[in-house]
C-alpha atoms as a PDB file:
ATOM      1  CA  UNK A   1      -7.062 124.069  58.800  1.00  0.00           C
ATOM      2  CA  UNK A   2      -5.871 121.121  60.898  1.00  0.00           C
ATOM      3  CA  UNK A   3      -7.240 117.910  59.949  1.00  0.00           C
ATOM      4  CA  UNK A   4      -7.995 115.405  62.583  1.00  0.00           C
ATOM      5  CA  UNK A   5      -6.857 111.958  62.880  1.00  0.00           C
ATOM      6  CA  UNK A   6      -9.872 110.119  62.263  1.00  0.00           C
ATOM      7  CA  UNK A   7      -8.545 106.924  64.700  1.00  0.00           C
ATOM      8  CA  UNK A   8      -7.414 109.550  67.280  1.00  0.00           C
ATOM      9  CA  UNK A   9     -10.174 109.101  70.274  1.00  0.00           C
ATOM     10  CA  UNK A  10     -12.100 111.773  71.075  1.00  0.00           C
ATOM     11  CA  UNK A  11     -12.193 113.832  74.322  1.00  0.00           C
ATOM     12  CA  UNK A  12     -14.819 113.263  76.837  1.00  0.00           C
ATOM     13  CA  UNK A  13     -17.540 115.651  77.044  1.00  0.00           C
ATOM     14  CA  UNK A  14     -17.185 118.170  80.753  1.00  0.00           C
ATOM     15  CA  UNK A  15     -19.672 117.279  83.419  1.00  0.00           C
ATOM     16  CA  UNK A  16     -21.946 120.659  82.008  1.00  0.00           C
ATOM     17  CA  UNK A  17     -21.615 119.458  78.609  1.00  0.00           C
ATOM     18  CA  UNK A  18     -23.062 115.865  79.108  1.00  0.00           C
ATOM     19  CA  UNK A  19     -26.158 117.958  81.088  1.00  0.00           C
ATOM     20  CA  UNK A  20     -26.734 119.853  78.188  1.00  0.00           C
ATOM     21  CA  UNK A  21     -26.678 117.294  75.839  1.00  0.00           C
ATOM     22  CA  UNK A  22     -28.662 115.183  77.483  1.00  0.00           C
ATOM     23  CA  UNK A  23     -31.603 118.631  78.854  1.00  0.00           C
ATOM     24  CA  UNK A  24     -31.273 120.842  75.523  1.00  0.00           C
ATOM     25  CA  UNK A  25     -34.142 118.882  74.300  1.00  0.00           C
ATOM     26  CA  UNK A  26     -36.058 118.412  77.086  1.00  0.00           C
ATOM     27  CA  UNK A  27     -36.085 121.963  77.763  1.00  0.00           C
ATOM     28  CA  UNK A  28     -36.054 123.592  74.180  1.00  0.00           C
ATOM     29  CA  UNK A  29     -39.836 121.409  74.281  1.00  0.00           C
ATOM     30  CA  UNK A  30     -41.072 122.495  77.901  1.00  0.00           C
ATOM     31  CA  UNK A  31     -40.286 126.451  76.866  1.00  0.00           C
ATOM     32  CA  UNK A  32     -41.989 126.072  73.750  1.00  0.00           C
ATOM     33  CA  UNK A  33     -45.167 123.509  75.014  1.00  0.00           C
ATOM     34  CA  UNK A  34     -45.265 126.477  78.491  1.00  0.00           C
ATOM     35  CA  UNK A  35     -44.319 129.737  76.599  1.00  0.00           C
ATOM     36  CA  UNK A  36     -45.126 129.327  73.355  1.00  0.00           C
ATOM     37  CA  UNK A  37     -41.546 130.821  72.477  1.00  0.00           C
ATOM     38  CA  UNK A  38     -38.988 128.815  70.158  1.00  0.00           C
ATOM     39  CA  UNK A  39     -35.375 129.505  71.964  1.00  0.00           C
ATOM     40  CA  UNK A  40     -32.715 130.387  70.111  1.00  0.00           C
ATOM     41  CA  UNK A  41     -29.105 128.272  70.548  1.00  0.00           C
ATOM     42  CA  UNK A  42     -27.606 130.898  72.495  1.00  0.00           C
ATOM     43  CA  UNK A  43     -31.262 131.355  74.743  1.00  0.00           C
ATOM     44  CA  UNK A  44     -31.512 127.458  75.286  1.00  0.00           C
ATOM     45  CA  UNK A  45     -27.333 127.259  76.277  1.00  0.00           C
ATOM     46  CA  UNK A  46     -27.884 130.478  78.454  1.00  0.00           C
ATOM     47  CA  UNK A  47     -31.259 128.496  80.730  1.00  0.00           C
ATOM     48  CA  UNK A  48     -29.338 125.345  80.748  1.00  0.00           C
ATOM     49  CA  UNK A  49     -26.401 127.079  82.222  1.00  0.00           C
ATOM     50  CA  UNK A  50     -28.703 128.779  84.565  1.00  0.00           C
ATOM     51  CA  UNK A  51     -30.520 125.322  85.437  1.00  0.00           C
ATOM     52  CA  UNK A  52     -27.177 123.710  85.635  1.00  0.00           C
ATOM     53  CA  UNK A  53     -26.123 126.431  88.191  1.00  0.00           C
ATOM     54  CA  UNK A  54     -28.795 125.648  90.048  1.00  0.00           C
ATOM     55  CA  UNK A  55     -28.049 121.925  90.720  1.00  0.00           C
ATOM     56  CA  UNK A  56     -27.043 120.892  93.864  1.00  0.00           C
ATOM     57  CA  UNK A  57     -23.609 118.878  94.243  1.00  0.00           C
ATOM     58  CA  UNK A  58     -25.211 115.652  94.403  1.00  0.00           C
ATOM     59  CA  UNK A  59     -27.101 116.462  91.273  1.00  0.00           C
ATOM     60  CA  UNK A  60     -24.110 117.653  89.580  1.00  0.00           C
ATOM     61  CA  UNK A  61     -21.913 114.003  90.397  1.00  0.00           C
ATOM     62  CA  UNK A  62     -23.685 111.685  87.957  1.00  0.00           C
ATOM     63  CA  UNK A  63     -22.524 113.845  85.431  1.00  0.00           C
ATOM     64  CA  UNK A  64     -19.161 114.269  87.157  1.00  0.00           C
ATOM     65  CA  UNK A  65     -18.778 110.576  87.710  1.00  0.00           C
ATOM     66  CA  UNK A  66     -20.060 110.452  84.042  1.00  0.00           C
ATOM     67  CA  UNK A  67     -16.958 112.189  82.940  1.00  0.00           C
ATOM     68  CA  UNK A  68     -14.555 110.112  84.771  1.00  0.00           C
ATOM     69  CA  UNK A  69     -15.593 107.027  83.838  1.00  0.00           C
ATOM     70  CA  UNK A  70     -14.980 108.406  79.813  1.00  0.00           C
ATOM     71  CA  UNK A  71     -11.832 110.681  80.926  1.00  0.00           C
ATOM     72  CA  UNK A  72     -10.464 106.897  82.335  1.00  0.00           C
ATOM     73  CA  UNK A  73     -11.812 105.355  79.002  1.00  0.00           C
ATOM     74  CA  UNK A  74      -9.931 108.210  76.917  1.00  0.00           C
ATOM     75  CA  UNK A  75      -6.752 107.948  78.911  1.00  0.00           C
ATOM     76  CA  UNK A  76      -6.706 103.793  77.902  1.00  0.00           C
ATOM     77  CA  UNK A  77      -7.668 104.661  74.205  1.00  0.00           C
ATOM     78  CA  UNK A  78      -5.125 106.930  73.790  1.00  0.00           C
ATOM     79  CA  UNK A  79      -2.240 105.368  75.593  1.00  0.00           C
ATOM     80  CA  UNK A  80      -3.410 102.359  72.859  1.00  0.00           C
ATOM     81  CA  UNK A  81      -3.240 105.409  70.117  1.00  0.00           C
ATOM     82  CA  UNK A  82       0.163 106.492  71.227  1.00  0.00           C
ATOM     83  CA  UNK A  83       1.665 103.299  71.101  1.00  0.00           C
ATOM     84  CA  UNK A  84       0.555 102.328  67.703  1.00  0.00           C
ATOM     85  CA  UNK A  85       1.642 105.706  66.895  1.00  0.00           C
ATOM     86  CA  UNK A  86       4.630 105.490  68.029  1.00  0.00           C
ATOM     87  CA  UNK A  87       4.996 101.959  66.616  1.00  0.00           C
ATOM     88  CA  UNK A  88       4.919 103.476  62.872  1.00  0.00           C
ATOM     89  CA  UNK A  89       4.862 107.559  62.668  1.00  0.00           C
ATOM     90  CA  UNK A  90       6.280 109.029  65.773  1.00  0.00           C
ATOM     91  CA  UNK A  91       4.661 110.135  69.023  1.00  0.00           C
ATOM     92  CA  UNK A  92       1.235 111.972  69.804  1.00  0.00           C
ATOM     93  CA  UNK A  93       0.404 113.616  73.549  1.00  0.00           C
ATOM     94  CA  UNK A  94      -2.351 113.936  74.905  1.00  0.00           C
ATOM     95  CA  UNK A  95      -3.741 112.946  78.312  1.00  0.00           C
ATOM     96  CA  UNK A  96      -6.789 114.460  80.232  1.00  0.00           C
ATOM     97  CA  UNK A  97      -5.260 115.426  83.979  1.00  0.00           C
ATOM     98  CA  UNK A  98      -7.221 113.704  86.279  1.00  0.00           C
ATOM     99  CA  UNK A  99      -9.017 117.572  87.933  1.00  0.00           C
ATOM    100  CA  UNK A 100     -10.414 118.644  84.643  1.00  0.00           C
ATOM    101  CA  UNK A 101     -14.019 118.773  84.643  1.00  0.00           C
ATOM    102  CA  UNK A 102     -14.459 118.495  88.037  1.00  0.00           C
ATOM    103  CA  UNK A 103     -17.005 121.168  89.497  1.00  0.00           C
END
């Protein structure tokens, strides 16, 4: 396998991603504490799509603002990568066009 830089930064997270990291908790306990019933990871990813599906497009811009505040973040840490990069071992590229994520 590949192995990573560890100082290369790390992507931002989509807009449905950050929901379901911040929900998957949440929710796993509110099916359990209602149902009784212990979701598996595919179950629990499966409602929170549903649930995030169900947002409206208000709802869904604090995470998409979310991710443009880290994609603008990323794009500054890597440009700051590249250049010390480029400084000693050659060039890396890697920029996160400014659509993606956007629902």
């Amino acid at each position: 396998g590949v192995i990573r830089d560890p100082a290369l930064p790390k992507r931002p997270q989509n807009p449905f991603f950050q929901f379901c990291k911040e929900q998957r908790d949440i929710v796993a306990q509110q099916v359990l504490t209602q149902q009784g019933i212990h979701l598996s990871k595919k179950e629990l990813t499966k409602l929170l799509a549903q649930r995030w599906n169900e947002l409206s497009l208000d709802e869904k811009q604090v995470y998409n603002d979310k991710f443009e505040e880290e994609r603008i973040h990323y794009n500054i840490k890597m440009a700051e990568y590249k250049r010390k990069k480029e400084e000693g071992e050659g060039s890396v590229e890697e920029v996160i066009p400014i659509n993606q994520g956007e629902i």
